[in-house]
Protein backbone atom coordinates (compact mmCIF):
# COMPACT_ATOMS: atom_id res chain seq x y z
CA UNK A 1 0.00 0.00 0.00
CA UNK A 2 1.38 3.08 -0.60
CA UNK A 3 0.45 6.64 1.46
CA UNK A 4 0.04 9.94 -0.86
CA UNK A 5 -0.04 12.08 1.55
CA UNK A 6 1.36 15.39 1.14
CA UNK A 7 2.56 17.57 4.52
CA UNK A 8 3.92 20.18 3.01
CA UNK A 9 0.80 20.87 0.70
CA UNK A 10 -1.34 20.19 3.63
CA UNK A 11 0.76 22.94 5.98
CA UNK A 12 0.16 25.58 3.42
CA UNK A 13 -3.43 25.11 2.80
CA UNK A 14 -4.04 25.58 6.61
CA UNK A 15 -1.75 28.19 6.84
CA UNK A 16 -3.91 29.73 3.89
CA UNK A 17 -7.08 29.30 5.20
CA UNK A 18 -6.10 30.59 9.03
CA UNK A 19 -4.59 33.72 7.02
CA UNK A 20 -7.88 34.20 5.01
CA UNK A 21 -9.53 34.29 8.70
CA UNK A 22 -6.95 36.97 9.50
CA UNK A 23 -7.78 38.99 7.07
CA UNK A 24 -11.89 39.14 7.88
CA UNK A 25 -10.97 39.74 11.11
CA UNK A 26 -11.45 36.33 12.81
CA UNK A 27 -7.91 36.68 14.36
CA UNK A 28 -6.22 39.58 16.33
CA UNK A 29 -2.48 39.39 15.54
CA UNK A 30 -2.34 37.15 18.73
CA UNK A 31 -4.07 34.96 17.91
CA UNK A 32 -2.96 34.50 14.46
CA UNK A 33 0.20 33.99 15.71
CA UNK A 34 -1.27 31.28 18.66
CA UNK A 35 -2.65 29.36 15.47
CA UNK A 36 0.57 29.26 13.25
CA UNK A 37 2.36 28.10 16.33
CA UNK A 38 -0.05 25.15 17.06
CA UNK A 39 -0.25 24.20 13.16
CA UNK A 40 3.52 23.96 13.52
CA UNK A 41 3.43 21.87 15.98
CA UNK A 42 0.85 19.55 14.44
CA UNK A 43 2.73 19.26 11.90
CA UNK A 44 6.19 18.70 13.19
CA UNK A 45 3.84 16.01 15.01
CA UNK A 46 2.05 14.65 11.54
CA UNK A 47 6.15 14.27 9.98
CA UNK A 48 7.67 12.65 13.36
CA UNK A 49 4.29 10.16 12.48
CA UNK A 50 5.11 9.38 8.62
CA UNK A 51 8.83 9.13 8.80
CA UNK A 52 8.36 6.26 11.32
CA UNK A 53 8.88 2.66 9.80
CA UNK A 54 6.35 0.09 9.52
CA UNK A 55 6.90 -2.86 11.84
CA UNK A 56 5.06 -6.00 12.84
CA UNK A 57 3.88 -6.73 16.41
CA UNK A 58 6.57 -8.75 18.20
CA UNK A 59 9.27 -8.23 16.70
């Protein structure tokens, strides 16, 4: 099976959509800032996930 899945492209269509919040005035500064920070971190989470390698139980 193989897994498609794109982080990078997935980072910067969050990042687009909590900036297109910004600008209607969802977000102060502050909290823009509070949401890049935690999609960072999901993110750094989301890679730490899909670089790991596939193993079987018990071994």
């Amino acid at each position: 099976m193989t897994y498609n899945f794109d982080a990078d492209r997935w980072y910067e269509n969050q990042k687009a959509l909590l900036e297109a919040r910004r600008e209607r005035g969802e977000f102060s500064d502050a909290e823009f800032a509070f949401a890049i920070e935690d999609l960072d971190r999901r993110l750094n989470e989301m890679i730490a996930r899909l670089d790991g390698t596939f193993q079987l139980p018990g071994r």
